[in-house]
Every structure is written in structure tokens, then in C-alpha cells.
PDB file of N, CA and C in Angstrom:
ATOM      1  N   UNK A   1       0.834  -1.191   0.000  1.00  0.00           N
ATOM      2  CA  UNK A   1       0.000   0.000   0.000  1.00  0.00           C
ATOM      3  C   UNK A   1       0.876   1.250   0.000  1.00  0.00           C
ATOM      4  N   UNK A   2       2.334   1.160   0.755  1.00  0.00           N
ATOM      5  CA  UNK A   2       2.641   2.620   0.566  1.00  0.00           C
ATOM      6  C   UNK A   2       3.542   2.973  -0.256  1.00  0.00           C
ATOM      7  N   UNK A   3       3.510   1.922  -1.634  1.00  0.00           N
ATOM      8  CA  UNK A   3       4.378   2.078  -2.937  1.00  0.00           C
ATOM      9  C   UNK A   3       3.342   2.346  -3.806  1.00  0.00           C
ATOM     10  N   UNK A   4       1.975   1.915  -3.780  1.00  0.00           N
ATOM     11  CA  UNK A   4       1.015   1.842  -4.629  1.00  0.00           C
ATOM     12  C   UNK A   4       0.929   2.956  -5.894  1.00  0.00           C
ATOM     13  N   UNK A   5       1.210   4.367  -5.676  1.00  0.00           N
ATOM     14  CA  UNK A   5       0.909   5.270  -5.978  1.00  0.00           C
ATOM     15  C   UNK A   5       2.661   6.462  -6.465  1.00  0.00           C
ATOM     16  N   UNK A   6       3.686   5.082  -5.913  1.00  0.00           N
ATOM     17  CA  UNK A   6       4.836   6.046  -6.350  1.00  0.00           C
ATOM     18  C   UNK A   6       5.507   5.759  -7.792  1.00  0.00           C
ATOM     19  N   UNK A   7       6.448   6.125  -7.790  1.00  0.00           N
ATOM     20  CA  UNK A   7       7.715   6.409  -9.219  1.00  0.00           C
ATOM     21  C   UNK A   7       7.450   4.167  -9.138  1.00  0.00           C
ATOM     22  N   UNK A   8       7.199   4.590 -10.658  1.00  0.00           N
ATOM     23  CA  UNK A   8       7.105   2.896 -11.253  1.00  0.00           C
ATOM     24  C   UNK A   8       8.460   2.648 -11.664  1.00  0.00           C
ATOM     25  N   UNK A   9       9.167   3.067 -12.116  1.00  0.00           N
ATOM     26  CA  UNK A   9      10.766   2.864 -12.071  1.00  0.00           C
ATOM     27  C   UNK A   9      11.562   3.090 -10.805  1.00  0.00           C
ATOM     28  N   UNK A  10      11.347   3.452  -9.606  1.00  0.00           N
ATOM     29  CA  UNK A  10      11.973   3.136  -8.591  1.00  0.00           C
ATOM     30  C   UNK A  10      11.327   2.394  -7.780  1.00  0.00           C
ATOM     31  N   UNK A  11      10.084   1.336  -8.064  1.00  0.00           N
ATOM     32  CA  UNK A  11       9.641   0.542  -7.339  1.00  0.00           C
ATOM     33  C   UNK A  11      10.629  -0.621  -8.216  1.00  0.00           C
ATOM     34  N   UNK A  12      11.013  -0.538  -9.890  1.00  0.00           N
ATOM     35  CA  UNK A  12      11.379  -1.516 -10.756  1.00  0.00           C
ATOM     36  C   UNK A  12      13.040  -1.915  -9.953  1.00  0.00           C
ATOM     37  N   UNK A  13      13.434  -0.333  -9.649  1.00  0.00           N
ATOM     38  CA  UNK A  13      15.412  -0.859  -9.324  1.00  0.00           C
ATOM     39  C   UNK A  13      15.248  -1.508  -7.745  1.00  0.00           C
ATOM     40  N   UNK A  14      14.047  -1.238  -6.405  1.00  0.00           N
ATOM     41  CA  UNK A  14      14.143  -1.483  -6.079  1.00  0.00           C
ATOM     42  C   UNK A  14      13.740  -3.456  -5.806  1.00  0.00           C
ATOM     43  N   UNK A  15      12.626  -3.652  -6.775  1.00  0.00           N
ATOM     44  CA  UNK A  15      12.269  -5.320  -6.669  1.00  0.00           C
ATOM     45  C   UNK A  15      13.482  -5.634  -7.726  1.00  0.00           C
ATOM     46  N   UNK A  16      14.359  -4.933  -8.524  1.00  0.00           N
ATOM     47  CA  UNK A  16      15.835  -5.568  -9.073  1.00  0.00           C
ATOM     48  C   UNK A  16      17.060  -5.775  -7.985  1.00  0.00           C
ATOM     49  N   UNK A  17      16.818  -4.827  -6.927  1.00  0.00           N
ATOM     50  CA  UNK A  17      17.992  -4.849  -5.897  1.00  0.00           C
ATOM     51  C   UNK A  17      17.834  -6.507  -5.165  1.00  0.00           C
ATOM     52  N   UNK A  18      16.110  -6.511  -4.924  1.00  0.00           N
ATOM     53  CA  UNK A  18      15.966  -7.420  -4.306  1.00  0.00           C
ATOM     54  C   UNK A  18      15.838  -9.146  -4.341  1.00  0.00           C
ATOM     55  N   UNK A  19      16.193  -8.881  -5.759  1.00  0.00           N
ATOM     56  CA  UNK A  19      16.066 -10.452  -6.665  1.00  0.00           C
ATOM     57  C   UNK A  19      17.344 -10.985  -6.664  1.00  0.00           C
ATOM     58  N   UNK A  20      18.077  -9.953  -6.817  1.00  0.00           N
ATOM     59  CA  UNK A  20      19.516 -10.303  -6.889  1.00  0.00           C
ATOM     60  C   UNK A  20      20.306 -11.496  -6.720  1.00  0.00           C
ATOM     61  N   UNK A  21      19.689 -12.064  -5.717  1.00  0.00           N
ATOM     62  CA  UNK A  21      20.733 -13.478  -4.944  1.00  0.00           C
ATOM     63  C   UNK A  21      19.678 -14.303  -6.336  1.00  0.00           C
ATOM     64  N   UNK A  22      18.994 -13.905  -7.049  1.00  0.00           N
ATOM     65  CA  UNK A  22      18.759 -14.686  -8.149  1.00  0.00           C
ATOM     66  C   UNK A  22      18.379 -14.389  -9.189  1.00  0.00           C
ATOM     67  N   UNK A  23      19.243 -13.297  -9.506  1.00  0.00           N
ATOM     68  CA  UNK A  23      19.297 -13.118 -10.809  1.00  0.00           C
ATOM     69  C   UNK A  23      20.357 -11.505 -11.030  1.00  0.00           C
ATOM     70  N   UNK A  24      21.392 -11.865 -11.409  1.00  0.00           N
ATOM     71  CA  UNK A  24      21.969  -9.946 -11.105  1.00  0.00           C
ATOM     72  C   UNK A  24      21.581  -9.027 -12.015  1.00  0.00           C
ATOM     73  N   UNK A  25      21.203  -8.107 -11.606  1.00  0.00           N
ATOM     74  CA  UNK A  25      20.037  -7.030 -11.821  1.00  0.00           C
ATOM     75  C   UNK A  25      20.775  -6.290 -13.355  1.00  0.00           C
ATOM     76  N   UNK A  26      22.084  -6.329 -13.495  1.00  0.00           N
ATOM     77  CA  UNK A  26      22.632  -6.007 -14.964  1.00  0.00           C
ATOM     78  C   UNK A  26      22.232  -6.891 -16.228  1.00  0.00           C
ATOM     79  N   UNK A  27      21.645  -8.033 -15.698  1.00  0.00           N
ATOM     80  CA  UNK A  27      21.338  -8.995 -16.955  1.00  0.00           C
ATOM     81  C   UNK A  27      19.922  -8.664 -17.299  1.00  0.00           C
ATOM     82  N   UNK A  28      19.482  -7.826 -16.561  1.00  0.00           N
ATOM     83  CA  UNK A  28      17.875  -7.601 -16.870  1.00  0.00           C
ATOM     84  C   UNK A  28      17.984  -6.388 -18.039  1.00  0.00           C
ATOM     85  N   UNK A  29      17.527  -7.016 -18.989  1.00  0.00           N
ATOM     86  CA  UNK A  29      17.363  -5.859 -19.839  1.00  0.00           C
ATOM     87  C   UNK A  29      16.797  -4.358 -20.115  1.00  0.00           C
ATOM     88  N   UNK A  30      15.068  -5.390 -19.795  1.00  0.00           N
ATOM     89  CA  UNK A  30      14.051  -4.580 -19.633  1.00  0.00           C
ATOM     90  C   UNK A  30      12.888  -5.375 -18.786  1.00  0.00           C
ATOM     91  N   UNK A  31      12.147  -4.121 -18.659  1.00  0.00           N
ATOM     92  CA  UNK A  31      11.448  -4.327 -17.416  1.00  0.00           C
ATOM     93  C   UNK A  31       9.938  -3.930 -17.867  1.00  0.00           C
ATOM     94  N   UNK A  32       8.977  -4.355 -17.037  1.00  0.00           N
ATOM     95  CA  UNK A  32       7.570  -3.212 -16.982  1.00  0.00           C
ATOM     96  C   UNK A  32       7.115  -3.407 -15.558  1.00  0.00           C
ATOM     97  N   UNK A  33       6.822  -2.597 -14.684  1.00  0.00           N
ATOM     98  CA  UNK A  33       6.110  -2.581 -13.652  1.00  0.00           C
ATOM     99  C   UNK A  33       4.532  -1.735 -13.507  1.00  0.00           C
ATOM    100  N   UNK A  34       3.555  -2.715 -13.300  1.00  0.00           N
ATOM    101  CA  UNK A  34       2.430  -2.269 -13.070  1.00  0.00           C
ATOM    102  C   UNK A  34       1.558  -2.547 -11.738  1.00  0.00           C
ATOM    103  N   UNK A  35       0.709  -1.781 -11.743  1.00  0.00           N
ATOM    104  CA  UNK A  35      -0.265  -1.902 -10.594  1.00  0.00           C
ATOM    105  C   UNK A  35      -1.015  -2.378 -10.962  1.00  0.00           C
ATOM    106  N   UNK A  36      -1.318  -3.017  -9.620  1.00  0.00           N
ATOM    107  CA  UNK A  36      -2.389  -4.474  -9.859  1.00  0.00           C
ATOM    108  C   UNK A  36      -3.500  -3.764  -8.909  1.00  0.00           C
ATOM    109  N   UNK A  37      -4.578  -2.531  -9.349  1.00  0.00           N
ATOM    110  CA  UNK A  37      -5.377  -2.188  -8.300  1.00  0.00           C
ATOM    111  C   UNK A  37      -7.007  -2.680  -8.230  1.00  0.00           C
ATOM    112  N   UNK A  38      -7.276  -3.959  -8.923  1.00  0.00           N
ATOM    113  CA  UNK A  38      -8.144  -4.033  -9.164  1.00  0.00           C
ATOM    114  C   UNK A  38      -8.269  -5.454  -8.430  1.00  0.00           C
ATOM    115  N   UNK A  39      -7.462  -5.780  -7.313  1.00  0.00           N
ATOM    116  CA  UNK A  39      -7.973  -7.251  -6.397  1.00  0.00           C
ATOM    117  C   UNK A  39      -8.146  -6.291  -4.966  1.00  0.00           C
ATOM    118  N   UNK A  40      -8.070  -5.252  -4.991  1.00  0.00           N
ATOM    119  CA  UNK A  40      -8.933  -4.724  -3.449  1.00  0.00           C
ATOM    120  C   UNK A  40     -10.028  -4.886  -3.335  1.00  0.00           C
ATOM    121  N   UNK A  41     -10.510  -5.864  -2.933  1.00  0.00           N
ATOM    122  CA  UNK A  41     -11.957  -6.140  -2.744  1.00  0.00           C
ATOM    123  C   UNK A  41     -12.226  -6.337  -1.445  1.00  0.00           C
ATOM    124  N   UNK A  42     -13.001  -6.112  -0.945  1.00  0.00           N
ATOM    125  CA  UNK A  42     -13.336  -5.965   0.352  1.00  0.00           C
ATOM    126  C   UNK A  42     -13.765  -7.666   0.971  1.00  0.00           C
ATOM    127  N   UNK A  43     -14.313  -8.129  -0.099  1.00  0.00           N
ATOM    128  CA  UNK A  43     -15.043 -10.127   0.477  1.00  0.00           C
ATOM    129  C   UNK A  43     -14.124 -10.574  -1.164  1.00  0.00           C
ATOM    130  N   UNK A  44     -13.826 -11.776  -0.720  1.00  0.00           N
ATOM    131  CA  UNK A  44     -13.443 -12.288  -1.906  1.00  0.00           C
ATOM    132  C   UNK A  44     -14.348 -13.969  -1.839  1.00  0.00           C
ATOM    133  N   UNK A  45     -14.893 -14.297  -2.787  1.00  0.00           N
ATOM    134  CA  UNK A  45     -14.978 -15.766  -2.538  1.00  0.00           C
ATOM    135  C   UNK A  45     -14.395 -16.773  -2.246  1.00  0.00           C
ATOM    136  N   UNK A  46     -14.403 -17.976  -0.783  1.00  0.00           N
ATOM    137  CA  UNK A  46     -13.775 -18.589  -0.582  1.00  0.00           C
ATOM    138  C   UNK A  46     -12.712 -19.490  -1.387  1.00  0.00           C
ATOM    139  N   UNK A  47     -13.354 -19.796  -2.477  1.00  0.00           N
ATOM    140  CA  UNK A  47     -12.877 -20.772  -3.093  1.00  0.00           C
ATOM    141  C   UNK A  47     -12.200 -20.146  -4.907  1.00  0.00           C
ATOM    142  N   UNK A  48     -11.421 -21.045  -5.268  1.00  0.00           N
ATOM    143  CA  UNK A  48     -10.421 -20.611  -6.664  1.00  0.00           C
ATOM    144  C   UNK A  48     -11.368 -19.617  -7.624  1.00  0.00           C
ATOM    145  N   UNK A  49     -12.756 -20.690  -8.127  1.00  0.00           N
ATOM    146  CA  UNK A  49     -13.550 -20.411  -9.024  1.00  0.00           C
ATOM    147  C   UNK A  49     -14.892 -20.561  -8.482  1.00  0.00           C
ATOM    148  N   UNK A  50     -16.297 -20.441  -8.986  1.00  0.00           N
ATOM    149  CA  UNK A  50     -17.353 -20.775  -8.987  1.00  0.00           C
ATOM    150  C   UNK A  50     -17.768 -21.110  -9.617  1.00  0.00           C
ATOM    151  N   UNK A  51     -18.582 -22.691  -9.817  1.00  0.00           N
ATOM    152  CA  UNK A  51     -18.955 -23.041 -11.208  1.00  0.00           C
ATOM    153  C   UNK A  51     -20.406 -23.126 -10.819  1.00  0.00           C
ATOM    154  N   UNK A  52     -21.073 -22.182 -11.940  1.00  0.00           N
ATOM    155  CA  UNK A  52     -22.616 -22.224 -12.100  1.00  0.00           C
ATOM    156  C   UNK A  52     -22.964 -23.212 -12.420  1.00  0.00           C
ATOM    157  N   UNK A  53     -23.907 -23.762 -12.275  1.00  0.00           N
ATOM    158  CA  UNK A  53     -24.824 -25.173 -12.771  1.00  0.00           C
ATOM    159  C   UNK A  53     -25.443 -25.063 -13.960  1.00  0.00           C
ATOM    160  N   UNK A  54     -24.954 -24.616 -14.899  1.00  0.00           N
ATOM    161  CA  UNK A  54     -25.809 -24.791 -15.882  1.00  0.00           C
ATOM    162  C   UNK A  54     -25.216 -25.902 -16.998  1.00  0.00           C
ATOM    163  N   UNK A  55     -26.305 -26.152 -18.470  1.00  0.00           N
ATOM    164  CA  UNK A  55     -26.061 -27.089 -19.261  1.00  0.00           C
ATOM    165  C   UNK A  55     -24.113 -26.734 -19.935  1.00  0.00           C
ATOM    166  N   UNK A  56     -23.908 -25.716 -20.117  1.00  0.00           N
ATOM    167  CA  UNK A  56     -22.598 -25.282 -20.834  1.00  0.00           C
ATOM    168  C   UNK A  56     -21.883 -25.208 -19.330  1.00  0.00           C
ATOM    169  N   UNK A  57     -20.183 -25.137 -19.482  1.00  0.00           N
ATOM    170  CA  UNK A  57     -19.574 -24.946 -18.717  1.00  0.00           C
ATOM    171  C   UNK A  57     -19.244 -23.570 -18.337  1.00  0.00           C
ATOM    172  N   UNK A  58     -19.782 -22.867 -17.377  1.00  0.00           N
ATOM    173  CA  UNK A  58     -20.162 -21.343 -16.768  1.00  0.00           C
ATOM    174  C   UNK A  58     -19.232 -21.181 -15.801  1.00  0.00           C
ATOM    175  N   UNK A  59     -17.902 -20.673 -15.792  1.00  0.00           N
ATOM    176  CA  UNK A  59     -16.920 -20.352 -15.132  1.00  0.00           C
ATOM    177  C   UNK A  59     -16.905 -18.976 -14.069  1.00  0.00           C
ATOM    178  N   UNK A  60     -16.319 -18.213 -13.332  1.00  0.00           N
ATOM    179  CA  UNK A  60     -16.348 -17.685 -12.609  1.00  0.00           C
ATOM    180  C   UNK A  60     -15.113 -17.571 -11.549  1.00  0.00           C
ATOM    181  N   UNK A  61     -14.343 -16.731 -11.925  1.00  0.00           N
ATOM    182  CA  UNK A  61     -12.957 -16.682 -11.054  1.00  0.00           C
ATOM    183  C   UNK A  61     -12.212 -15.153 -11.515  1.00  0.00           C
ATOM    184  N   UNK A  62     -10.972 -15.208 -10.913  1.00  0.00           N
ATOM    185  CA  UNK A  62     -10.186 -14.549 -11.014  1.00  0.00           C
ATOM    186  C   UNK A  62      -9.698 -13.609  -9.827  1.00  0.00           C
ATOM    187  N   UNK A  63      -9.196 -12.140  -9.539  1.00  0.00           N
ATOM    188  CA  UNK A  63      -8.660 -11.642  -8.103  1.00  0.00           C
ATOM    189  C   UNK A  63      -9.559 -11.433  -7.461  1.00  0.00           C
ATOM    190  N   UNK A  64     -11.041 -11.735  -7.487  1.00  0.00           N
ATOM    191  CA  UNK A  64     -11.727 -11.701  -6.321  1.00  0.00           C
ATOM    192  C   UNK A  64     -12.305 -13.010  -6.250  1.00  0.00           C
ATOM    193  N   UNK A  65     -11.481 -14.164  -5.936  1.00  0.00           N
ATOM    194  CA  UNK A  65     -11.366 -15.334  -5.901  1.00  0.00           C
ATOM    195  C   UNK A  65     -10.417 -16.296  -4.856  1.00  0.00           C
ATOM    196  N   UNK A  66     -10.975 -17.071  -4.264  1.00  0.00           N
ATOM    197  CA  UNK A  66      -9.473 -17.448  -3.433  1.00  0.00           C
ATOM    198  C   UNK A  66      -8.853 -16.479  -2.468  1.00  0.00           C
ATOM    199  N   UNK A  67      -7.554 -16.451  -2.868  1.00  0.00           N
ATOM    200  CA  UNK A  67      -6.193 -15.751  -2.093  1.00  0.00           C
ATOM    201  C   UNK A  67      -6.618 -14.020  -2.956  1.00  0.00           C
ATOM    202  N   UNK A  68      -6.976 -14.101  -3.552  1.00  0.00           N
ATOM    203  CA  UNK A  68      -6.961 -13.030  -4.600  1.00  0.00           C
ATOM    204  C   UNK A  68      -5.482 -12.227  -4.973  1.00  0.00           C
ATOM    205  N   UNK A  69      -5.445 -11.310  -5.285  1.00  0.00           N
ATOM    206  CA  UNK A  69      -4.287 -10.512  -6.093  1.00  0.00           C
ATOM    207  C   UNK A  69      -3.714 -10.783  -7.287  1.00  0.00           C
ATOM    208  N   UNK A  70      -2.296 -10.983  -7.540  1.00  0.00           N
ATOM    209  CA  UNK A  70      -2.357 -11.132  -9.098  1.00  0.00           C
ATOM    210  C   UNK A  70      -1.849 -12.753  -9.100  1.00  0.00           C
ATOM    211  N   UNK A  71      -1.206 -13.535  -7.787  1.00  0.00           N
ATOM    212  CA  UNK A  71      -0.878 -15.047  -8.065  1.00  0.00           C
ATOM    213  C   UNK A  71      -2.700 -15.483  -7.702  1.00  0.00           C
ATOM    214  N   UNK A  72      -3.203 -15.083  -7.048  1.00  0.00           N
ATOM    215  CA  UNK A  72      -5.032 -15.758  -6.697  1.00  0.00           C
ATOM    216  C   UNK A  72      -5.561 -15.758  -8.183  1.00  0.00           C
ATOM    217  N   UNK A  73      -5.202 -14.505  -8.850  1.00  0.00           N
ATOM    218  CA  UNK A  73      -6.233 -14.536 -10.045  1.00  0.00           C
ATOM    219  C   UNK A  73      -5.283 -15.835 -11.119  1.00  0.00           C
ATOM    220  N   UNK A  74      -4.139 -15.762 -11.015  1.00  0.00           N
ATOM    221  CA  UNK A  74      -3.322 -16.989 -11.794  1.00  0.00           C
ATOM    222  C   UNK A  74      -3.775 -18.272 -11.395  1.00  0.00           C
ATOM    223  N   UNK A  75      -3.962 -18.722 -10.065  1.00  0.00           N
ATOM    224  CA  UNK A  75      -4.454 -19.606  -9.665  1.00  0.00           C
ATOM    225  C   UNK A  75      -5.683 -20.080 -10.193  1.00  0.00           C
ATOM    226  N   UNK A  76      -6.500 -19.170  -9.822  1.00  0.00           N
ATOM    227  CA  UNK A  76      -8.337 -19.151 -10.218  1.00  0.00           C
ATOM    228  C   UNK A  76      -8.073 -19.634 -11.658  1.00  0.00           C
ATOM    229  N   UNK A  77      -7.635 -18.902 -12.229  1.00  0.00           N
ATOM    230  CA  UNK A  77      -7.602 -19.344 -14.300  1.00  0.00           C
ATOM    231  C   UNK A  77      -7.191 -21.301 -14.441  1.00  0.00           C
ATOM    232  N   UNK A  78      -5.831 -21.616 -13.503  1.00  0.00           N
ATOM    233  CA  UNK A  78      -5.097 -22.930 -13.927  1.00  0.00           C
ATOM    234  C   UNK A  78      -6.696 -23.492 -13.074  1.00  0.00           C
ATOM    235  N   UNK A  79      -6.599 -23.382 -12.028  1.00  0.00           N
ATOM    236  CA  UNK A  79      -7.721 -23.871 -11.396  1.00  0.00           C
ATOM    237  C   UNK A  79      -9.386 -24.099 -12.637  1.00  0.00           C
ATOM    238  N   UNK A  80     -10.122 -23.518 -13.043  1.00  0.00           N
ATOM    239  CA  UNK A  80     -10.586 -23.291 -13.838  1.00  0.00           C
ATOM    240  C   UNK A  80     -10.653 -24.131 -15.069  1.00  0.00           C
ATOM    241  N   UNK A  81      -9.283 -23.999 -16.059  1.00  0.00           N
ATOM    242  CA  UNK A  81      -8.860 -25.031 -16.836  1.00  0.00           C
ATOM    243  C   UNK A  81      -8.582 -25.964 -16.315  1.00  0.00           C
ATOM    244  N   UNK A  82      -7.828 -26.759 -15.541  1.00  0.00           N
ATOM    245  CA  UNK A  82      -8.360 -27.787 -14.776  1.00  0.00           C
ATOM    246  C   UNK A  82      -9.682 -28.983 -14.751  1.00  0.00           C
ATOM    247  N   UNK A  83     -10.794 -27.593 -14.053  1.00  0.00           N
ATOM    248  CA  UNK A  83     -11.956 -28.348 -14.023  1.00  0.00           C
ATOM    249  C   UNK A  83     -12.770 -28.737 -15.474  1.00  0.00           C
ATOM    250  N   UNK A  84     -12.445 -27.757 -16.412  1.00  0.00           N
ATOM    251  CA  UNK A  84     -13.223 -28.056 -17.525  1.00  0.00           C
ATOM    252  C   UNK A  84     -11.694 -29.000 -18.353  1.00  0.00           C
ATOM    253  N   UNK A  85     -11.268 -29.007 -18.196  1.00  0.00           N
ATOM    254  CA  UNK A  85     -10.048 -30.816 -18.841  1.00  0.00           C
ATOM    255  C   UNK A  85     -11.269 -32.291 -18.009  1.00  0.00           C
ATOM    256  N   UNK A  86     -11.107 -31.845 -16.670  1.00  0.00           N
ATOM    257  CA  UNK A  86     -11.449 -32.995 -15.906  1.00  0.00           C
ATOM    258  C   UNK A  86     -13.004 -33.295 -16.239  1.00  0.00           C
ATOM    259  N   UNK A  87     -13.577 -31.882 -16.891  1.00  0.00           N
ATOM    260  CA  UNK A  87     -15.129 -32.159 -16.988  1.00  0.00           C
ATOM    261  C   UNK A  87     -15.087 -33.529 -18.794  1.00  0.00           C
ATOM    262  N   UNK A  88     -14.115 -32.984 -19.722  1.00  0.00           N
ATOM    263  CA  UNK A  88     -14.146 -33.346 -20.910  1.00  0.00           C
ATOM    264  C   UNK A  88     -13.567 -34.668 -20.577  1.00  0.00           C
ATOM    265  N   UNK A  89     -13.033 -35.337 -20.002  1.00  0.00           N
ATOM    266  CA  UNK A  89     -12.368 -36.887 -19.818  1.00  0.00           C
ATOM    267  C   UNK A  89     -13.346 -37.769 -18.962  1.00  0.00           C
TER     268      UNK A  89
END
């Protein structure tokens, strides 16, 4: 929260300072850093996805899902594909 709103290139040298022990920050070419402000949600649903009951497969996920933020909404998606593989076999 109290980077949210600053210099996007000195949030970039500082998560480069901090990777370091895996990866040294001169081999990085290029970069993009963005804000992810759209998993503040106040309730998130317990679970990855929600699957509606209907005849077609009716999905429902992403950062207000789960853990939410930007690995919850990654989750929710593999999660998701997942269930519709396991629905087709």
C-alpha cells in the first residue's frame, strides 16, 4: 500500500535490488512494472472459481477469488482449466 501510488521505475530498481541473490540485476534488460489495483476487494470468494450449474460450462474466477491478487487470479484461471479438462475426460 505505501508504494502503490509512487515512481514505477523506482519501485522496478528497487524489486531488481531485491532479486539479486537470483538473478543480477545487470542482466535484466528490460522491465515493466504495473499496478495491480483491481484485487482490493473488500469479500473475496472462498474458493479458486465458482462453477454455475448450468447445461454449458459457466466459469467464474479470477482476483476476487481465493487468495486473490495477481498469483489468486493466476491460480483461479489454472484452477478453472483444470476443471473443464477434468469435466471433458
Amino acid at each position: 500500500q505505501r508504494h502503490l501510488d509512487g515512481d514505477l521505475q523506482a519501485a522496478a530498481k528497487t524489486l531488481l535490488s531485491e532479486a539479486k541473490k537470483y538473478i543480477a540485476p545487470a542482466q535484466v534488460l528490460e522491465w515493466q512494472v504495473h499496478r495491480w489495483r483491481y484485487s482490493l476487494c473488500y469479500q473475496r470468494h472462498p474458493a479458486a472459481f465458482w462453477a454455475a450449474r448450468t447445461a454449458a460450462p459457466l466459469l467464474f474466477g479470477g482476483d476476487g477469488f481465493g487468495m486473490g491478487n495477481v498469483e489468486g487470479a493466476f491460480i483461479s484461471g489454472k484452477e478453472m482449466a483444470g476443471h473443464i479438462l477434468q469435466k471433458k475426460n
